[in-house]
Structures are given as C-alpha cells and as structure tokens.
C-alpha atoms as a PDB file:
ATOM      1  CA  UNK A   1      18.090 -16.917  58.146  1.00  0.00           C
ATOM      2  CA  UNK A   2      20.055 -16.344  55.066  1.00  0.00           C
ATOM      3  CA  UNK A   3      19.787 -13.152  52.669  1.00  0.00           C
ATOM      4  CA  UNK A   4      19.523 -14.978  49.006  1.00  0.00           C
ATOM      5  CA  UNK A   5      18.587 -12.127  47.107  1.00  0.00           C
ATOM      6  CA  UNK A   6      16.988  -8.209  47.463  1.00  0.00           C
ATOM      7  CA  UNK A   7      14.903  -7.444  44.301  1.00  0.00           C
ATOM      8  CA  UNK A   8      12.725  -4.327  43.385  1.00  0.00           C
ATOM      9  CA  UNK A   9      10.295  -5.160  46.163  1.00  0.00           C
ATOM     10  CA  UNK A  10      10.528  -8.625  47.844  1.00  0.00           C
ATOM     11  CA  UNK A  11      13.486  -9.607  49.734  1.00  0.00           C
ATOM     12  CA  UNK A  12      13.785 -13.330  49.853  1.00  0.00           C
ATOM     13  CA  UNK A  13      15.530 -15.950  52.765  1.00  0.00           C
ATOM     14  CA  UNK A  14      16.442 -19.173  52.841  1.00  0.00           C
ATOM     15  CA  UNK A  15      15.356 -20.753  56.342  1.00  0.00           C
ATOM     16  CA  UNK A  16      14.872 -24.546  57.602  1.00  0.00           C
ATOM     17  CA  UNK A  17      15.261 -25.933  53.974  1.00  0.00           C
ATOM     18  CA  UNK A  18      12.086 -23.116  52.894  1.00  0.00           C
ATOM     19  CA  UNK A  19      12.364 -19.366  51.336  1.00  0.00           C
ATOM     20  CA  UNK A  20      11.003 -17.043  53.199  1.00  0.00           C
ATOM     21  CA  UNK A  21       9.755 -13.888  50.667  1.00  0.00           C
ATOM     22  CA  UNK A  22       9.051 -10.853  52.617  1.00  0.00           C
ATOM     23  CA  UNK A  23       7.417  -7.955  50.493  1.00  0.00           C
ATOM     24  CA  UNK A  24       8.697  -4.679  51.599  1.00  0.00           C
ATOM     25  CA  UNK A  25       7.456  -1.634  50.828  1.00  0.00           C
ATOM     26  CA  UNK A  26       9.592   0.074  48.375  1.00  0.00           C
ATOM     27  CA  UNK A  27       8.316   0.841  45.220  1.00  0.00           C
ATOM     28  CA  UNK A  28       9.500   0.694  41.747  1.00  0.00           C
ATOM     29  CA  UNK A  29       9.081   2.475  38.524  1.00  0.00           C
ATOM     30  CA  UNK A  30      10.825   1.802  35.339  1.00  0.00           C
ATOM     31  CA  UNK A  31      12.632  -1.005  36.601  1.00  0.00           C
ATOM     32  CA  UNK A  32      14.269   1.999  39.195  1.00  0.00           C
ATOM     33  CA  UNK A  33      13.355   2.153  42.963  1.00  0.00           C
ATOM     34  CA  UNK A  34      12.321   5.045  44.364  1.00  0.00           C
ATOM     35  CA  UNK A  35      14.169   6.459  47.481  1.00  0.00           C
ATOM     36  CA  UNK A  36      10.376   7.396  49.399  1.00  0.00           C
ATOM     37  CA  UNK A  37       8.486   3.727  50.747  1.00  0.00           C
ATOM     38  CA  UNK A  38       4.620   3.256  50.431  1.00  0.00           C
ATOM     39  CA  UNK A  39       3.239   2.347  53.776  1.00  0.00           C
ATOM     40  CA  UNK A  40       1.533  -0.753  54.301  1.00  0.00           C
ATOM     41  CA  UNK A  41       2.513  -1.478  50.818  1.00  0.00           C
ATOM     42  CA  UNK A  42       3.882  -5.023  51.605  1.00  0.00           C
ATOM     43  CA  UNK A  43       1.127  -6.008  53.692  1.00  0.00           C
ATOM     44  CA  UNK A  44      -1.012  -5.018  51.064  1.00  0.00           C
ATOM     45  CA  UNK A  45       0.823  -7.327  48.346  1.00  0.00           C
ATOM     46  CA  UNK A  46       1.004 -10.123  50.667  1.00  0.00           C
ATOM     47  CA  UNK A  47      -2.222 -10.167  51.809  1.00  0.00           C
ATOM     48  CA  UNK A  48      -4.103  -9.991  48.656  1.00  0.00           C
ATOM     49  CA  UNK A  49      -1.489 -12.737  46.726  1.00  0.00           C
ATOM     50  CA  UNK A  50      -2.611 -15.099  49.553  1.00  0.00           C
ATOM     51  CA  UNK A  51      -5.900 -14.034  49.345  1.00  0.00           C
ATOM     52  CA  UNK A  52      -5.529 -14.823  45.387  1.00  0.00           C
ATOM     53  CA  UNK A  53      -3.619 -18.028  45.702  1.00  0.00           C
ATOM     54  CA  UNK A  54      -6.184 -19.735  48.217  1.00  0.00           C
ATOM     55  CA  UNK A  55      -8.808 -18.895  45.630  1.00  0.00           C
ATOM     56  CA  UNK A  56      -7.085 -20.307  42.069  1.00  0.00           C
ATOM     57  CA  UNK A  57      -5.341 -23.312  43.826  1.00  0.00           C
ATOM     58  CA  UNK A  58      -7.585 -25.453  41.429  1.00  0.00           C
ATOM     59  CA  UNK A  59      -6.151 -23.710  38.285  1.00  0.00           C
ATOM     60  CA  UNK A  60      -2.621 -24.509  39.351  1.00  0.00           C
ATOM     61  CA  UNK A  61      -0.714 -25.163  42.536  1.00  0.00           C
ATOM     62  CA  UNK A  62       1.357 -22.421  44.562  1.00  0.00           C
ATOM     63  CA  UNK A  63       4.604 -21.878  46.758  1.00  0.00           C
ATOM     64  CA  UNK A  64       2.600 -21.137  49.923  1.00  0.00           C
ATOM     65  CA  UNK A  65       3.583 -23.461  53.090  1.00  0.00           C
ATOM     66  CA  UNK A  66       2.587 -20.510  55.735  1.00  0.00           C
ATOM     67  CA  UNK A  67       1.887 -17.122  56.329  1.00  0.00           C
ATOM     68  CA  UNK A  68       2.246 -17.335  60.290  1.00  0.00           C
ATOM     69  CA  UNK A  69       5.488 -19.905  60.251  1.00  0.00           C
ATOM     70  CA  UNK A  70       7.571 -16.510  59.857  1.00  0.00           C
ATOM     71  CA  UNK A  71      10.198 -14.382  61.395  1.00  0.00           C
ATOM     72  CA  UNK A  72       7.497 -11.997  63.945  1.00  0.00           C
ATOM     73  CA  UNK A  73       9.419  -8.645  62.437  1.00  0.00           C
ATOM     74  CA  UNK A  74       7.901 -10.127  59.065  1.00  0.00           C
ATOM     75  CA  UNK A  75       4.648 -10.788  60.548  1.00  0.00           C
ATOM     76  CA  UNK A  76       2.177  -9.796  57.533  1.00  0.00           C
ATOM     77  CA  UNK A  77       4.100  -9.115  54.542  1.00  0.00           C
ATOM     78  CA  UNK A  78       6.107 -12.722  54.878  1.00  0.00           C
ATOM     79  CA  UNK A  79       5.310 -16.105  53.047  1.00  0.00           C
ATOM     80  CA  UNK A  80       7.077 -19.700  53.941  1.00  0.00           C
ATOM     81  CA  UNK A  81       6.858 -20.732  50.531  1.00  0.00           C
ATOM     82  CA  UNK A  82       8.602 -23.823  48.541  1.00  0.00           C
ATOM     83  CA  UNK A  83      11.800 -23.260  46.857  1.00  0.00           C
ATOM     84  CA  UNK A  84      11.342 -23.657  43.251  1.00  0.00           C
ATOM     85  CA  UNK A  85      13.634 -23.539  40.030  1.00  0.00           C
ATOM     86  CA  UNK A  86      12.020 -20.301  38.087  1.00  0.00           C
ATOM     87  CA  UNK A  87      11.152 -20.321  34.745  1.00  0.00           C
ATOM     88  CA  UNK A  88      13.441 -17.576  32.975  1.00  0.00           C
ATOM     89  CA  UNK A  89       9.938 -16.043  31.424  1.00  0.00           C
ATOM     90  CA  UNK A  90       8.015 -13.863  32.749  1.00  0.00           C
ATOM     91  CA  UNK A  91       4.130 -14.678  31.945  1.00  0.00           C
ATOM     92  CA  UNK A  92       2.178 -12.027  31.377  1.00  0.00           C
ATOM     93  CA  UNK A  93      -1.588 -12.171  30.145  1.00  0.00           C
ATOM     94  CA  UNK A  94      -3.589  -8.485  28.697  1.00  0.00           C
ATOM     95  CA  UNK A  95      -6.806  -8.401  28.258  1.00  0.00           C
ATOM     96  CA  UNK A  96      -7.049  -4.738  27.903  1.00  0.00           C
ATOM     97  CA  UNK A  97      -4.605  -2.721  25.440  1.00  0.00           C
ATOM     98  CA  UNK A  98      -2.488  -0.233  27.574  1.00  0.00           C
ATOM     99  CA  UNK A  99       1.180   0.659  28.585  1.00  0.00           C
ATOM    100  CA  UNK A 100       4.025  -1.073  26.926  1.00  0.00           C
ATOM    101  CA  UNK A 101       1.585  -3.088  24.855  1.00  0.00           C
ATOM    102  CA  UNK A 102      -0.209   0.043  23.316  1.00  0.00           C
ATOM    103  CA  UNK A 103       3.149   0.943  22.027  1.00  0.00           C
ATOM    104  CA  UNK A 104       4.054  -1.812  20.774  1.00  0.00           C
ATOM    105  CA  UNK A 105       0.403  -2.321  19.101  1.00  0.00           C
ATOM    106  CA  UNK A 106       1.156   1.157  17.229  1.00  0.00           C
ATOM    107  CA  UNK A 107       4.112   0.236  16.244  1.00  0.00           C
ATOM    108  CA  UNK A 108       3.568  -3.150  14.988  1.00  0.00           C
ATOM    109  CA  UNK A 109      -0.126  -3.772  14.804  1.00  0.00           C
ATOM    110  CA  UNK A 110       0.660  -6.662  17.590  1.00  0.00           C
ATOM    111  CA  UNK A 111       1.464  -7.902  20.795  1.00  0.00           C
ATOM    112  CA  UNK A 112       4.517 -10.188  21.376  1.00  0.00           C
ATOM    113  CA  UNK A 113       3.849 -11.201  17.724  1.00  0.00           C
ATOM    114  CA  UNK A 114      -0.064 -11.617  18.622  1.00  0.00           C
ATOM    115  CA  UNK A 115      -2.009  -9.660  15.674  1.00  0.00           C
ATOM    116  CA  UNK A 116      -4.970  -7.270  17.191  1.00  0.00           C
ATOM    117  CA  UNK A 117      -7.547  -5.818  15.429  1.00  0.00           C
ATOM    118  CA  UNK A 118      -7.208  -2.230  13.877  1.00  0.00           C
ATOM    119  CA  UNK A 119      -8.112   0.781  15.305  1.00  0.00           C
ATOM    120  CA  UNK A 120      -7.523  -0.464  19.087  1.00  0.00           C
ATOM    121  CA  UNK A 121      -6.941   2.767  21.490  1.00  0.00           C
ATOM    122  CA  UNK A 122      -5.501   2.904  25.232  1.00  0.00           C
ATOM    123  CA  UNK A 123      -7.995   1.203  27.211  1.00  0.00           C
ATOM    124  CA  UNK A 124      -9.185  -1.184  24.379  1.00  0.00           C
ATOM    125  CA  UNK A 125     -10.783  -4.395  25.426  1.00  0.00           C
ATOM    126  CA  UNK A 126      -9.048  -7.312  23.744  1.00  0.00           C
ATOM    127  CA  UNK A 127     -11.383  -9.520  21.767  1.00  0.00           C
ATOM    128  CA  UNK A 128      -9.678 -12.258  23.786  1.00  0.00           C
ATOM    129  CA  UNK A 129      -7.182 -12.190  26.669  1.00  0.00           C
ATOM    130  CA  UNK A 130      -3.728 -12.830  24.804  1.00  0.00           C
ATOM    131  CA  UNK A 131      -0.385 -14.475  26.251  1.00  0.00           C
ATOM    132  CA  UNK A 132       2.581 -11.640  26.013  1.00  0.00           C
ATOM    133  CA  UNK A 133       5.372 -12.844  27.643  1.00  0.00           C
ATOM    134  CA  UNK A 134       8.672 -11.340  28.149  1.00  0.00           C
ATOM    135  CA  UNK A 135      12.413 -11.602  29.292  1.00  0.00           C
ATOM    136  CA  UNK A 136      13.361 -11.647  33.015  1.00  0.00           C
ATOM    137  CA  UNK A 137      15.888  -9.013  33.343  1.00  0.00           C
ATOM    138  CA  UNK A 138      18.633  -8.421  36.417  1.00  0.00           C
ATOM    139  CA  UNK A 139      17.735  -5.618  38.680  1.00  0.00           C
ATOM    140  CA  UNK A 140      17.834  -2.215  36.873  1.00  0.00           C
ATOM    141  CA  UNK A 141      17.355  -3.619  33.462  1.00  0.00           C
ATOM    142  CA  UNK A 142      13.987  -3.561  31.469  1.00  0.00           C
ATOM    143  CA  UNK A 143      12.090  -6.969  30.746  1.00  0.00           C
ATOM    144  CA  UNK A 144      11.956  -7.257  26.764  1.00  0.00           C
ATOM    145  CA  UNK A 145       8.896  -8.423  24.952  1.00  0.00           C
ATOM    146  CA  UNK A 146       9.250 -12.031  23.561  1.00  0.00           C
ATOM    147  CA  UNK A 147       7.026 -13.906  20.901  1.00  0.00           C
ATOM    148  CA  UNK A 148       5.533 -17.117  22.212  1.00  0.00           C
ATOM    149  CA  UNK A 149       8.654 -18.698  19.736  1.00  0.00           C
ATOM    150  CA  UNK A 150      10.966 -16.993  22.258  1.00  0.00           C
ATOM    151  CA  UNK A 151       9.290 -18.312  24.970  1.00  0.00           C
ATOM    152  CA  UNK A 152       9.966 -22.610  23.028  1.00  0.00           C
ATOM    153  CA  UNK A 153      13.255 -21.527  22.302  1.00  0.00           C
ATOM    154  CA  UNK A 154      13.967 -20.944  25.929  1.00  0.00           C
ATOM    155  CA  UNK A 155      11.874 -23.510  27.858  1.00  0.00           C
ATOM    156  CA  UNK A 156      10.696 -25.830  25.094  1.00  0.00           C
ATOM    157  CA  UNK A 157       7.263 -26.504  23.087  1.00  0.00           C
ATOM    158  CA  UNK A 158       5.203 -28.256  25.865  1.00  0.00           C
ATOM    159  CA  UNK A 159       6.265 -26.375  28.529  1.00  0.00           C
ATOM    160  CA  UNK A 160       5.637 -22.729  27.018  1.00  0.00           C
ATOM    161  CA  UNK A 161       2.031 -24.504  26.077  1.00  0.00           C
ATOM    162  CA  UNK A 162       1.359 -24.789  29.866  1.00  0.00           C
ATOM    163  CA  UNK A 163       2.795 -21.687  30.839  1.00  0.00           C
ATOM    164  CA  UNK A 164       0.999 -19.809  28.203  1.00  0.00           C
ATOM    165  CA  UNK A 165      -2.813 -21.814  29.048  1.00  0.00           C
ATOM    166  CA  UNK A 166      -1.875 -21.769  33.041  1.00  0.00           C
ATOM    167  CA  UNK A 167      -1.469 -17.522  32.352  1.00  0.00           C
ATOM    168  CA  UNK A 168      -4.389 -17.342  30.728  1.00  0.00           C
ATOM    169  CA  UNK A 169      -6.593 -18.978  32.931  1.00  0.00           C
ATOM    170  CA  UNK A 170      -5.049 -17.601  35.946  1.00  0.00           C
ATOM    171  CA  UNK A 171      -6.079 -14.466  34.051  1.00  0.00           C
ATOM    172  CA  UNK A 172      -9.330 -15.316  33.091  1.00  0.00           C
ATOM    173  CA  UNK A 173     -10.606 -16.385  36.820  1.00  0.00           C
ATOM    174  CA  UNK A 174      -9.291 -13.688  38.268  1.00  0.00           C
ATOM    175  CA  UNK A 175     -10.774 -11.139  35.803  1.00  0.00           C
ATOM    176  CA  UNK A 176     -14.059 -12.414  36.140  1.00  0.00           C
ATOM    177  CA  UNK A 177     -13.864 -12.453  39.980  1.00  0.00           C
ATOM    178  CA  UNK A 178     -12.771  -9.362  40.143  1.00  0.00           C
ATOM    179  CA  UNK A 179     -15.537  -7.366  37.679  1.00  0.00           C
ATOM    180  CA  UNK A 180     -17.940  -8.843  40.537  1.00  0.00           C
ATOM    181  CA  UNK A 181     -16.646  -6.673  42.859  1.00  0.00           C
ATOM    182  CA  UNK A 182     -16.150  -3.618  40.472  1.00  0.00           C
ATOM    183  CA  UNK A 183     -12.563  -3.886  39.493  1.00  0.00           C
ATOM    184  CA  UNK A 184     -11.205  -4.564  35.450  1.00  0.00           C
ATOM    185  CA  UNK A 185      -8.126  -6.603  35.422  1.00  0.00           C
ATOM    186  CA  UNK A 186      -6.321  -4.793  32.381  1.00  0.00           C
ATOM    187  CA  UNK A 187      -3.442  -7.318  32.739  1.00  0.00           C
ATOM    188  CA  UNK A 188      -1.218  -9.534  34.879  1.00  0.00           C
ATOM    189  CA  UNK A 189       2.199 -10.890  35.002  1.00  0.00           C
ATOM    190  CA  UNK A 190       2.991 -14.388  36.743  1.00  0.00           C
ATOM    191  CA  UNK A 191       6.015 -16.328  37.744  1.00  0.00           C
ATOM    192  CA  UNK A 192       6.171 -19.814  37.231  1.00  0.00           C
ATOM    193  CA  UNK A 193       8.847 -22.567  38.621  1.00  0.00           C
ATOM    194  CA  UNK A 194       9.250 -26.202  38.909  1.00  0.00           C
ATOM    195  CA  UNK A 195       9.145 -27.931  41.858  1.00  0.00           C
ATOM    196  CA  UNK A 196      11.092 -30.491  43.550  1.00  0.00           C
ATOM    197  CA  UNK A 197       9.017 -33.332  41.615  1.00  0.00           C
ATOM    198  CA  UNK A 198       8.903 -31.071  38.305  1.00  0.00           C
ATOM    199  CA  UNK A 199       5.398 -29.766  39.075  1.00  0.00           C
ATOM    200  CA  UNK A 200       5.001 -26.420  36.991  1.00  0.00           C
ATOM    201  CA  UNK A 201       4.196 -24.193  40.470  1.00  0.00           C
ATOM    202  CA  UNK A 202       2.938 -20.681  41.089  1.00  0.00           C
ATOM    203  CA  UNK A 203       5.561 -18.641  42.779  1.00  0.00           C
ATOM    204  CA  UNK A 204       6.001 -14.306  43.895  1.00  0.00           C
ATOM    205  CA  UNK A 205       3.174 -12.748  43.619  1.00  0.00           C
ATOM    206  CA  UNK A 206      -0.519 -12.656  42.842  1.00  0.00           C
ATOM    207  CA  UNK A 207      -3.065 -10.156  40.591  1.00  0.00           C
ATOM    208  CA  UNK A 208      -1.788  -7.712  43.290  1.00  0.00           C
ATOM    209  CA  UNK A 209      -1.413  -3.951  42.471  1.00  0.00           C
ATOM    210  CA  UNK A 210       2.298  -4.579  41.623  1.00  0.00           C
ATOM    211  CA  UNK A 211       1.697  -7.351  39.299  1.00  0.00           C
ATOM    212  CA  UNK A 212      -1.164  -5.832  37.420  1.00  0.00           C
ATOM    213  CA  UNK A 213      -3.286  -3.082  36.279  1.00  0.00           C
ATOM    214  CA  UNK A 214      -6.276  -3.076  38.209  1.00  0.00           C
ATOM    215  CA  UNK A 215      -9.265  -0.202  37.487  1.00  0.00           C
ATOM    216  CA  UNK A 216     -12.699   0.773  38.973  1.00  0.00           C
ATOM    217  CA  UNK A 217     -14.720  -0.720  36.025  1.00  0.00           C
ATOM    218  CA  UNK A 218     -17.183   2.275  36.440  1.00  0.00           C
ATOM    219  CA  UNK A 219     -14.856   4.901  35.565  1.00  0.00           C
ATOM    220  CA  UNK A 220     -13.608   2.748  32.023  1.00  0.00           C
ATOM    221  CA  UNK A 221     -13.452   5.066  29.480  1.00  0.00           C
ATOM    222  CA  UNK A 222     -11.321   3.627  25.922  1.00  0.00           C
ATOM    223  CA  UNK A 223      -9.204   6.244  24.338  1.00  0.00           C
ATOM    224  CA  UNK A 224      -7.906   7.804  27.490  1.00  0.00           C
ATOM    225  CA  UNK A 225      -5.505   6.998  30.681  1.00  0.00           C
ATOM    226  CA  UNK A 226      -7.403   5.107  32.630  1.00  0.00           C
ATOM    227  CA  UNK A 227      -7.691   5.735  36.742  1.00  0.00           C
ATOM    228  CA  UNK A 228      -5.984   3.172  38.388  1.00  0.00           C
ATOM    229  CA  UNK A 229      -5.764   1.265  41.551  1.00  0.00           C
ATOM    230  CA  UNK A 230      -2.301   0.647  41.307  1.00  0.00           C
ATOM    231  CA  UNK A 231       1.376   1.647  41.249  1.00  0.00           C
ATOM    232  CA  UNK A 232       0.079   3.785  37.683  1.00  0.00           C
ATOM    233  CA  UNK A 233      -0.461   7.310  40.014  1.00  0.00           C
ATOM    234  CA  UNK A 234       2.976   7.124  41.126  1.00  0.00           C
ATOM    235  CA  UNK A 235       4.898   6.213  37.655  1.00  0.00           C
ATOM    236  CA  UNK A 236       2.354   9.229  36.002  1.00  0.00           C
ATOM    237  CA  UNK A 237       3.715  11.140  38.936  1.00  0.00           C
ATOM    238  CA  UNK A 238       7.502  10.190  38.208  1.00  0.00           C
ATOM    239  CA  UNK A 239       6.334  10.812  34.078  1.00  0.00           C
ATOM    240  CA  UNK A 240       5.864  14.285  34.614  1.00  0.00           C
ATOM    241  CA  UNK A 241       8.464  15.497  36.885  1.00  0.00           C
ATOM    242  CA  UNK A 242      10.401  15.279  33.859  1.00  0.00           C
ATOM    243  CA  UNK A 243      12.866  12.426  35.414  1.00  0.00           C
ATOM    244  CA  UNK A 244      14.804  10.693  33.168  1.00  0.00           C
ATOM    245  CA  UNK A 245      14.021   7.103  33.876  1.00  0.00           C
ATOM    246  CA  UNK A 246      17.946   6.222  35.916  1.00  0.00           C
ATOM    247  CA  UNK A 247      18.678   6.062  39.119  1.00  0.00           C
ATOM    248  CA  UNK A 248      19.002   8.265  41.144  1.00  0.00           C
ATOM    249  CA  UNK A 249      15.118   8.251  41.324  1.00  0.00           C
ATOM    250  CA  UNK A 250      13.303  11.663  43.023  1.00  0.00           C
ATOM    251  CA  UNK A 251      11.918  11.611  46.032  1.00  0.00           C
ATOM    252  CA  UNK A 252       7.971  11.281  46.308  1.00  0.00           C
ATOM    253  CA  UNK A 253       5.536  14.235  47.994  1.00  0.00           C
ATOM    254  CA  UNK A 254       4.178  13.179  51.012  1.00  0.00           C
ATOM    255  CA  UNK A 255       0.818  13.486  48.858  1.00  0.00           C
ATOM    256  CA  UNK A 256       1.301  11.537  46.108  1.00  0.00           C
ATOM    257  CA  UNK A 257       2.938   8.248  48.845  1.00  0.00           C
ATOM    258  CA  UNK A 258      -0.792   8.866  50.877  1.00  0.00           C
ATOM    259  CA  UNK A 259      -2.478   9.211  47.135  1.00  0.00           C
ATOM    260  CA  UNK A 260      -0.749   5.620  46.435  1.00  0.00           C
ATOM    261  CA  UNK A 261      -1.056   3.821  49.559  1.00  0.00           C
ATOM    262  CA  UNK A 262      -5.024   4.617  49.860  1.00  0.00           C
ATOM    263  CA  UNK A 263      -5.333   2.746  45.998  1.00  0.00           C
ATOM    264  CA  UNK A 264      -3.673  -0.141  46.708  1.00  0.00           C
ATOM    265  CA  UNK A 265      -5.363  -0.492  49.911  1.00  0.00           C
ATOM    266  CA  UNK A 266      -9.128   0.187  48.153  1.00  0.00           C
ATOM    267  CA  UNK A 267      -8.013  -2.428  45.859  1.00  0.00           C
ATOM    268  CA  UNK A 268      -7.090  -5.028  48.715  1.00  0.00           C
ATOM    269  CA  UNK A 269     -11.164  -4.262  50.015  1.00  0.00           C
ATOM    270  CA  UNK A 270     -12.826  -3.752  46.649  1.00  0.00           C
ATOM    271  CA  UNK A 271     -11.707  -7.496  45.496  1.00  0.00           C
ATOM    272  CA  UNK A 272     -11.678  -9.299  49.191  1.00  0.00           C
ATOM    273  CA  UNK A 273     -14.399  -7.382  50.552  1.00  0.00           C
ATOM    274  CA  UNK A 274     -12.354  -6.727  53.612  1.00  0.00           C
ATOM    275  CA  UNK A 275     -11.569  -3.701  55.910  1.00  0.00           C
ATOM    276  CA  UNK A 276      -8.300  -3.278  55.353  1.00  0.00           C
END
C-alpha cells in the first residue's frame, strides 16, 4: 500500500486501484491534534459511519466497497472505499444553534448568510434544519464559513443545489433516527465527491462523534452548554486549561481520555443499539 495523505484523524492508502481510509485514534481540537490518543476511538468512528451509511444508502450512494477486504493491522477502523474527486466544500447541516454558529448568529443575526429568528440562545432548536457550509482548509488551518453563493461560485448552481438538499436530508434521516433512540443530532458535516461516472457520492465519515454534535435528548436544556456525546468534553477540557489554540497541543489526563472514550462509545450503543 501507498501513504496518500495523513489528516487530523484518518490516514488514507491507495491499494489495488481502491483507498483504503483507516481512522486512527488521534484526536483533534481547533483544527490542532492533541499529543494523548482516545482508545478505541477509530473503531468507534468506523463502526458507526458504516453503521450510518448501510442505513441512508437510499438518500444517496457511498464510498464503501468493504470493511473486511483490509490490511488485518487495520482490521476495524479500515474501509475499502471508491476513490472519488472531493468536492472543495465542506457540507455541513445545524439544526440546533451552538458552537461556531452561535457566534456567528450574535454577530450577524445569521448563519452562512441564513437569517434566524431573534432571540435564539446556545442550544436553540432551529425552526428548520439549515445548510451552512464552509471552506476545506489544509491541515492546521480553520474551515471558514461560506454563504450558499460561495458554495455556486466554487462548484456551480446545480451542483451546490444537490449538495445543499443531499446535506439536508442526510441530516434530516439521521436526526429523526437518532431521537428514537434518545440522542439530538445538533449538527453534521459531510463530504461529498464525484465518482468515476460523475455520480455525486458520500465519502469520510458518517453522523459519527467527530462529524457531529450528538446529545442525550433528556438532558436538553436551551440557554446553556449542552452535555455531549462527543469530542465537546475534551475541546471544553483544552478551553479551560487556558491553551492557546497552536500547536504544541497539552497533553490530556488520563481522566478526561477515559471521560471521552466512554461518550463516544455510549453514542456508538445508544444509536445502534449494540454492545460496544
């Protein structure tokens, strides 16, 4: 196999003509890894995006070829997937009002140019999910909000139209699957690429803990931080050792990598109904 390219978390291959994306289990905040890993972390991703993809494959097709045709020291945090050409967007859907959005909602009184209701607070519910899209940046540089007119100007009219109703959907399905089984899908961000025939293609990950805010729906309480079942413990963690956002990154307590890896892993069972 052939090393194409180490990102914040996934490390991705090229083998027999197919990418092989293997999720490790560093973690990032602030576009910055840390130096401490989450165990079972990848596992975790990779298991619930396949989990996810089998599940939406109506609402728009995926990358997935196998999750057994891989390397055996990759054995359950690896996907053969297609290679596709990536959109240079990345697609992100809220339906709740929280983290960069919030700010930007204070600041502006909208999202990505999407006006919002007055009076909105952390933990708002949206009166309808909303497309907020935003750059793709190179490792160790922030993704930028974009306007859905950013989003033309870089891909074209009746492409960002499909990205932005393929988003939404994808948002929408999972959001209502997910409140089943006691879990609020504050937001999501997808990657989307074409494939070899020009088919608009789900690619990296899916509504996993890394790629959205996920929180136990009985403990939803607007106008507060919300508790989380994702990578939120460990970036309020980072917040308040008083780091300053560059590399290099601190090292993480033995309690707060346990504290993590137990909420992504009650997120994997809460939504599959698995033992993890």
């Amino acid at each position: 196999m052939k090393l194409l390219h180490s990102g914040k978390v996934r490390d991705v291959y090229e083998d027999r003509g197919d990418i092989i994306l293997v999720a490790s289990d560093r973690v990032s905040v602030y576009d910055v890894i840390l130096p401490t890993p989450i165990p079972d972390k990848g596992k975790v991703l990779t298991q619930l995006s396949l989990w996810w993809f089998e599940r939406l494959a109506d609402v728009v097709p995926n990358h997935v070829v196998s999750a057994t045709d891989v390397p055996a020291e990759f054995a359950g945090r690896a996907i053969r997937c297609r290679r596709l050409d990536m959109l240079p967007v990345e697609c992100v859907a809220r339906g709740y009002l929280t983290g960069g959005g919030l700010t930007e909602y204070r600041e502006h009184g909208s999202v990505s140019g999407v006006s919002l209701p007055p009076g909105l607070v952390d933990g708002s519910r949206l009166p309808e999910p909303i497309f907020t899209p935003s750059t793709k940046a190179p490792l160790g540089q922030h993704d930028e909000p974009i306007s859905f007119g950013g989003v033309v100007e870089r891909v074209g009219a009746e492409t960002a139209e499909e990205l932005r109703r393929i988003t939404l959907e994808v948002y929408r399905r999972g959001a209502e699957l997910a409140a089943e089984r006691g879990v609020v899908i504050a937001d999501t961000k997808i990657e989307l690429g074409r494939a070899a025939d020009g088919t608009l293609t789900l690619g990296d990950e899916l509504l996993t803990p890394d790629s959205s805010r996920f929180w136990p729906a009985e403990q939803w309480e607007p106008g507060r931080s919300q508790p989380s079942f994702d990578k939120q413990y460990v970036r309020d963690w980072a917040t308040g050792t008083g780091w300053d956002k560059k590399e290099p990154a601190p090292e993480v307590p033995a309690e707060v990598v346990e504290a993590t890896r137990a909420r992504y892993v009650e997120a994997y069972e809460r939504i599959t109904g698995e033992t993890w």
